[in-house]
PDB file of N, CA and C in Angstrom:
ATOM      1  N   UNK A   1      13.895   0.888  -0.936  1.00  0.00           N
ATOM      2  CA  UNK A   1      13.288  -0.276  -1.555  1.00  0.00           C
ATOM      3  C   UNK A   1      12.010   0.170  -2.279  1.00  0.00           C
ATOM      4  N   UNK A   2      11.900  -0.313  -3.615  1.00  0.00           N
ATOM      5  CA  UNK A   2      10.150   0.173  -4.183  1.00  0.00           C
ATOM      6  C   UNK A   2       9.483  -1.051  -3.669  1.00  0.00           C
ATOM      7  N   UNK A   3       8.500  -0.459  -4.120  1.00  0.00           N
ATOM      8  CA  UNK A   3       7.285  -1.167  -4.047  1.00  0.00           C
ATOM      9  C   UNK A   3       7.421  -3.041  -4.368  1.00  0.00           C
ATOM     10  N   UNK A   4       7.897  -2.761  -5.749  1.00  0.00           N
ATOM     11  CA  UNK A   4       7.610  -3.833  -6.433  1.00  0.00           C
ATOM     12  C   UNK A   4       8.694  -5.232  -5.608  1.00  0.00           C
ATOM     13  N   UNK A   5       9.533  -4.432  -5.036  1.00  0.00           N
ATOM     14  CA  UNK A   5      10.773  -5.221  -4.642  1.00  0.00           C
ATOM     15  C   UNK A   5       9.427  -6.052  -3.346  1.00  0.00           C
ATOM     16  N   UNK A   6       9.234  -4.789  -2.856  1.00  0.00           N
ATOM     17  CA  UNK A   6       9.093  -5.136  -1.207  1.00  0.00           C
ATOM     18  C   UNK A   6       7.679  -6.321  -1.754  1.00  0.00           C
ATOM     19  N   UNK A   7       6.880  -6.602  -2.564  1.00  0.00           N
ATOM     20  CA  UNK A   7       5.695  -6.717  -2.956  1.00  0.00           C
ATOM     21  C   UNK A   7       6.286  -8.204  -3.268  1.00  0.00           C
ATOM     22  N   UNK A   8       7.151  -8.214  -3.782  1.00  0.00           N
ATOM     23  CA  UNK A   8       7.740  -9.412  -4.691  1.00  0.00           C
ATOM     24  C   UNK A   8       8.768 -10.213  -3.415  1.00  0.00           C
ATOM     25  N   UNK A   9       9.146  -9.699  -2.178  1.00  0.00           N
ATOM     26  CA  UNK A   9       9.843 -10.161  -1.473  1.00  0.00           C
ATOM     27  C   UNK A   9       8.425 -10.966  -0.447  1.00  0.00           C
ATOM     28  N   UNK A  10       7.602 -10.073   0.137  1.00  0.00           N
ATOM     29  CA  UNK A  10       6.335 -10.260   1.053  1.00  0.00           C
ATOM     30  C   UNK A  10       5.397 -11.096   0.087  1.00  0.00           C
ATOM     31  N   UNK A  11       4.597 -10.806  -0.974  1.00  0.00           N
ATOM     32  CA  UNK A  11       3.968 -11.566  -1.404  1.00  0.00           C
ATOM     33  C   UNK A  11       2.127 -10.609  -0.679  1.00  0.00           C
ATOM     34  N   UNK A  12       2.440  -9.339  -0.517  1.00  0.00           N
ATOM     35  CA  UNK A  12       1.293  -8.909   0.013  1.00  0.00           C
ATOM     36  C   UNK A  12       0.974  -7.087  -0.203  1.00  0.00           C
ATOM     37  N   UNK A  13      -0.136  -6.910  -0.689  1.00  0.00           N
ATOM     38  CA  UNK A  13      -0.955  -5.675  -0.704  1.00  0.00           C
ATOM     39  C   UNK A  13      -0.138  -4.551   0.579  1.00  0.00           C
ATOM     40  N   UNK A  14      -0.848  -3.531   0.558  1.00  0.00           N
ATOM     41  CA  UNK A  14      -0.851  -2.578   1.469  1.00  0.00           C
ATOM     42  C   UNK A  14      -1.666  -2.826   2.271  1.00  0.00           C
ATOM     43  N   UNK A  15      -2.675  -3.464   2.052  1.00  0.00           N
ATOM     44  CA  UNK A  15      -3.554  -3.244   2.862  1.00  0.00           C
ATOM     45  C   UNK A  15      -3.388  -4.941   3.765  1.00  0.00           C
ATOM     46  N   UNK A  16      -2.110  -5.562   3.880  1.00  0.00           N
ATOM     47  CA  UNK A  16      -2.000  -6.506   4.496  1.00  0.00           C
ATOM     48  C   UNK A  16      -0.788  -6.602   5.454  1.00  0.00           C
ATOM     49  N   UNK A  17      -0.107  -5.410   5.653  1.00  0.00           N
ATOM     50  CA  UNK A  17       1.160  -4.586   5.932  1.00  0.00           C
ATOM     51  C   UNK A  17       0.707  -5.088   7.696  1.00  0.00           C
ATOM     52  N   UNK A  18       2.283  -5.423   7.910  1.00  0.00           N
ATOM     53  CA  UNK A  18       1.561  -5.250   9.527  1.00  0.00           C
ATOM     54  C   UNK A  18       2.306  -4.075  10.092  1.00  0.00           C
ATOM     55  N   UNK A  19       2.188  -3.611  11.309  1.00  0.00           N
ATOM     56  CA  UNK A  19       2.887  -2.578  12.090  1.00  0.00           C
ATOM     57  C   UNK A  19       4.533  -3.030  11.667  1.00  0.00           C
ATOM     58  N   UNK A  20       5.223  -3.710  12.113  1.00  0.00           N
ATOM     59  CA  UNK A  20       6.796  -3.803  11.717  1.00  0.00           C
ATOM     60  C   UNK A  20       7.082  -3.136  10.512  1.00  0.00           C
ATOM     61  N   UNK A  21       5.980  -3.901   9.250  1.00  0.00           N
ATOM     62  CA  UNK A  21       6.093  -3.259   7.795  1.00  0.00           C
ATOM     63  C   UNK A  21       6.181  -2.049   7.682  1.00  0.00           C
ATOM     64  N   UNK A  22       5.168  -1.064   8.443  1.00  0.00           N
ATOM     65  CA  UNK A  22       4.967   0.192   8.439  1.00  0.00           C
ATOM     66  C   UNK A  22       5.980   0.608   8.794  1.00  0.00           C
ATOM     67  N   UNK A  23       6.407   0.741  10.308  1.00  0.00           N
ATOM     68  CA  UNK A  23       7.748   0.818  10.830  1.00  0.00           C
ATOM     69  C   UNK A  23       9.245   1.370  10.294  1.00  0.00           C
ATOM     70  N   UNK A  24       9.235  -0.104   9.471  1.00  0.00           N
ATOM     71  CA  UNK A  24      10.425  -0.769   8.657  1.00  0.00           C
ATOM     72  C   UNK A  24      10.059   0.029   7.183  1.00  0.00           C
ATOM     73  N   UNK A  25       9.626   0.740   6.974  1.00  0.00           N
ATOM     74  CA  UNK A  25       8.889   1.070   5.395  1.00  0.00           C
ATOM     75  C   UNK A  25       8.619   2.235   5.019  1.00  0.00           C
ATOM     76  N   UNK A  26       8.618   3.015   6.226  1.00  0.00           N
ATOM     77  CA  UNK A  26       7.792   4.777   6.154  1.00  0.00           C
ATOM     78  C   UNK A  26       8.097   5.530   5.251  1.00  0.00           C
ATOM     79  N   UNK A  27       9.467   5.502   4.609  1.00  0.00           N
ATOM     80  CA  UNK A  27       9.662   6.133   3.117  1.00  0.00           C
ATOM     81  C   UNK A  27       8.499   6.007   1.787  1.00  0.00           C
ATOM     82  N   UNK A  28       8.541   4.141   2.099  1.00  0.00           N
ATOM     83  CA  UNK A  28       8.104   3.659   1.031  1.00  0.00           C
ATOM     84  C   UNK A  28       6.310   3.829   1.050  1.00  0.00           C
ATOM     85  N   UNK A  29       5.835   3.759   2.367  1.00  0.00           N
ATOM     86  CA  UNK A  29       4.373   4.244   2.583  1.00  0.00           C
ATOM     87  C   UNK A  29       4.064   5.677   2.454  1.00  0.00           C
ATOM     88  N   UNK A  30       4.685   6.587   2.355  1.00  0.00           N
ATOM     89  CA  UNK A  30       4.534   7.865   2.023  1.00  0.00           C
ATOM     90  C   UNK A  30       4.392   7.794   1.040  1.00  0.00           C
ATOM     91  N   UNK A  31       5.307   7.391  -0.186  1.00  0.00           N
ATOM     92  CA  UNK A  31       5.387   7.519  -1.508  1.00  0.00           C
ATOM     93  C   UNK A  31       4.200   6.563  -2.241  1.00  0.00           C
ATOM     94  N   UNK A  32       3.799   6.039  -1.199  1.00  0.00           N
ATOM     95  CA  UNK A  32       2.458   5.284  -1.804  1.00  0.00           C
ATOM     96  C   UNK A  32       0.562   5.752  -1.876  1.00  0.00           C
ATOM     97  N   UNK A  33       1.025   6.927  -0.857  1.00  0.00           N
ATOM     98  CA  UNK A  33      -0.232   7.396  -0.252  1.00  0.00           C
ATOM     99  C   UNK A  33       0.240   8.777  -0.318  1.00  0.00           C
ATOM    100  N   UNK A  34       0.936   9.374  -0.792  1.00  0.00           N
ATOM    101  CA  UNK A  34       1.041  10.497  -1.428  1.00  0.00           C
ATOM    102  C   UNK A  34      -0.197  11.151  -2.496  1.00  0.00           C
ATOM    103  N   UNK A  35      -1.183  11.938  -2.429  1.00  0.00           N
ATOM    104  CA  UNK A  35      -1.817  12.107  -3.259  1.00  0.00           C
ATOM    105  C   UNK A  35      -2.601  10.604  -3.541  1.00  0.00           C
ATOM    106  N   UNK A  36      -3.755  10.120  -2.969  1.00  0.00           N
ATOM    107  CA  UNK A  36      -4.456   9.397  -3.013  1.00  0.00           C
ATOM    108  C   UNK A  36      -5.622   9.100  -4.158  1.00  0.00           C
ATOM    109  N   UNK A  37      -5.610   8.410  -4.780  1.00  0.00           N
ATOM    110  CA  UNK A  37      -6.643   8.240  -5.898  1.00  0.00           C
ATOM    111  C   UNK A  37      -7.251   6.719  -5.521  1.00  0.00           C
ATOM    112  N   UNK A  38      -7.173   6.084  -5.023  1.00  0.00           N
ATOM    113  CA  UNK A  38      -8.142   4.928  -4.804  1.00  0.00           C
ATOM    114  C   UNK A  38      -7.854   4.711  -3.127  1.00  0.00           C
ATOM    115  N   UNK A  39      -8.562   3.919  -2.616  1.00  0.00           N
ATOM    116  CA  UNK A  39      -8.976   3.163  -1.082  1.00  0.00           C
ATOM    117  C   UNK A  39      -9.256   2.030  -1.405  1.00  0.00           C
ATOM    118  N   UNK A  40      -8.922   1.353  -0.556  1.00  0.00           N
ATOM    119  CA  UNK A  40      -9.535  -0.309  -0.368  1.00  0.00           C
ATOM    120  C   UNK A  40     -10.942  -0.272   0.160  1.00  0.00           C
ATOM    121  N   UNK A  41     -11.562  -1.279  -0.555  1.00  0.00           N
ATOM    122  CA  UNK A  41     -13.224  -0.774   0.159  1.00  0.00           C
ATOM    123  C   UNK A  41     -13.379  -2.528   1.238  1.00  0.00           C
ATOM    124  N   UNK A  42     -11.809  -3.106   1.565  1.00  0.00           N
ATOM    125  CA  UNK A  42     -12.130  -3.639   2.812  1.00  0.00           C
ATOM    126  C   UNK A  42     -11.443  -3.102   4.048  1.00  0.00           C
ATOM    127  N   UNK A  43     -10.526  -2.404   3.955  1.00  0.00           N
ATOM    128  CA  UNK A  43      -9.675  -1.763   5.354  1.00  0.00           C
ATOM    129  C   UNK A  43      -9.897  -0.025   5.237  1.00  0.00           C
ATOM    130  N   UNK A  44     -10.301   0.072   3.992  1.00  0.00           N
ATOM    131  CA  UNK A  44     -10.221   2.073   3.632  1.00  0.00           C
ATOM    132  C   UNK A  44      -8.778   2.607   3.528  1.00  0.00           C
ATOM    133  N   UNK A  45      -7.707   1.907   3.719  1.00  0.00           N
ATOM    134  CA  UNK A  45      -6.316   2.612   3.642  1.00  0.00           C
ATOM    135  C   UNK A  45      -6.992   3.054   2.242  1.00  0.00           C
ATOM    136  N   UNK A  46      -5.676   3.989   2.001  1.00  0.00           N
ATOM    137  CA  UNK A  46      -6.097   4.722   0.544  1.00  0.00           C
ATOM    138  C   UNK A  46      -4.508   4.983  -0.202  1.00  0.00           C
ATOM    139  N   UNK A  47      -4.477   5.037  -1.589  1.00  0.00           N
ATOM    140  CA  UNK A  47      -2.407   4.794  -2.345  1.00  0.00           C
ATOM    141  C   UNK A  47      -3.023   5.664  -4.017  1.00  0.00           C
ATOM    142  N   UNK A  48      -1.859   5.756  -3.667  1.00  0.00           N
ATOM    143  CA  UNK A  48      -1.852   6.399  -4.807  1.00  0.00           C
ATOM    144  C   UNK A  48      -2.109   5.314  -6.660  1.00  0.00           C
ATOM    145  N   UNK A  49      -2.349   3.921  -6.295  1.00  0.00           N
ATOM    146  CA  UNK A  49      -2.119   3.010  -7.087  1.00  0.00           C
ATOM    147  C   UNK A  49      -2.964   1.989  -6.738  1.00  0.00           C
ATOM    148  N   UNK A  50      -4.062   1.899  -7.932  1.00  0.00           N
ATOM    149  CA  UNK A  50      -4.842   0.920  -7.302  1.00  0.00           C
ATOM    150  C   UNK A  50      -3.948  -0.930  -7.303  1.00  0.00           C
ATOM    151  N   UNK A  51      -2.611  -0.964  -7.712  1.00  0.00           N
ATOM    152  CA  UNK A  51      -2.440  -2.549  -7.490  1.00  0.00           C
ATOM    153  C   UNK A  51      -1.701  -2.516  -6.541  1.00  0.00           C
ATOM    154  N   UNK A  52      -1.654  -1.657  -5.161  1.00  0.00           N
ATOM    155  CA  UNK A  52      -1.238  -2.293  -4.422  1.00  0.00           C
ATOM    156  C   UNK A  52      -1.839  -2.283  -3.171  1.00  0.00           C
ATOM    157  N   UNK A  53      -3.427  -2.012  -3.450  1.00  0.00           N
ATOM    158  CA  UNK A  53      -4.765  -2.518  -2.526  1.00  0.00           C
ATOM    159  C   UNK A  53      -5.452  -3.728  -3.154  1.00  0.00           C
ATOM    160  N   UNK A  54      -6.112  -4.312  -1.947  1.00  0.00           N
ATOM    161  CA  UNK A  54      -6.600  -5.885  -2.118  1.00  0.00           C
ATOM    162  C   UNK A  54      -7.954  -5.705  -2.514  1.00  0.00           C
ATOM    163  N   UNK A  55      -8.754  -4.603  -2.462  1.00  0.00           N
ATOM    164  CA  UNK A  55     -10.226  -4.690  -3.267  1.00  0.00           C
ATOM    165  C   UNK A  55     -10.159  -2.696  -3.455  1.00  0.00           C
ATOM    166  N   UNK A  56      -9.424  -2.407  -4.516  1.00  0.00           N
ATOM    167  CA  UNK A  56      -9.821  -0.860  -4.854  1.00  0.00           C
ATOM    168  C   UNK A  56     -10.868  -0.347  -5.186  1.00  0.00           C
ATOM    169  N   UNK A  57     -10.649   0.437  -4.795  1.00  0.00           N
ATOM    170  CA  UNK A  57     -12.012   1.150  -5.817  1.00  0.00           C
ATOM    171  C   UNK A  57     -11.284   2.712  -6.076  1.00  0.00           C
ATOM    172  N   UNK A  58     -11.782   3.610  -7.122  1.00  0.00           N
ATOM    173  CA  UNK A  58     -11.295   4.984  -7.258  1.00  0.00           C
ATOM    174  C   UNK A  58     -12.493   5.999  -6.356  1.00  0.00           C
ATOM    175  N   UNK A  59     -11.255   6.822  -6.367  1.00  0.00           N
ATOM    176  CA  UNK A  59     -12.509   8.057  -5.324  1.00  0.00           C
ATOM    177  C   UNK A  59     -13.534   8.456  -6.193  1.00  0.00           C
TER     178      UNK A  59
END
């Protein structure tokens, strides 16, 4: 599943993922946080893409 599917099915960020998501998802969270270029500056997870954190910022 990409991103956009799972994003468009949930209606929610990465950084709003609960444990099941993670779980249920680990392909798709690798490929997101692969090589990191931004973090959320409210939880710090960090993706390779700042639109699929809820307040980014770049490193």
């Amino acid at each position: 599943m990409l991103y956009n599917e799972f994003y468009m099915k949930k209606n929610q960020s990465l950084c709003d993922w609960k444990r099941s998501d993670i779980e249920n998802n680990q392909a798709l969270l690798q490929s997101l946080v692969i090589v990191p270029k931004f973090f959320c500056r409210k939880c710090a997870r960090v993706a390779n893409s700042k639109k699929v954190l809820c307040k980014p910022s770049g490193f």
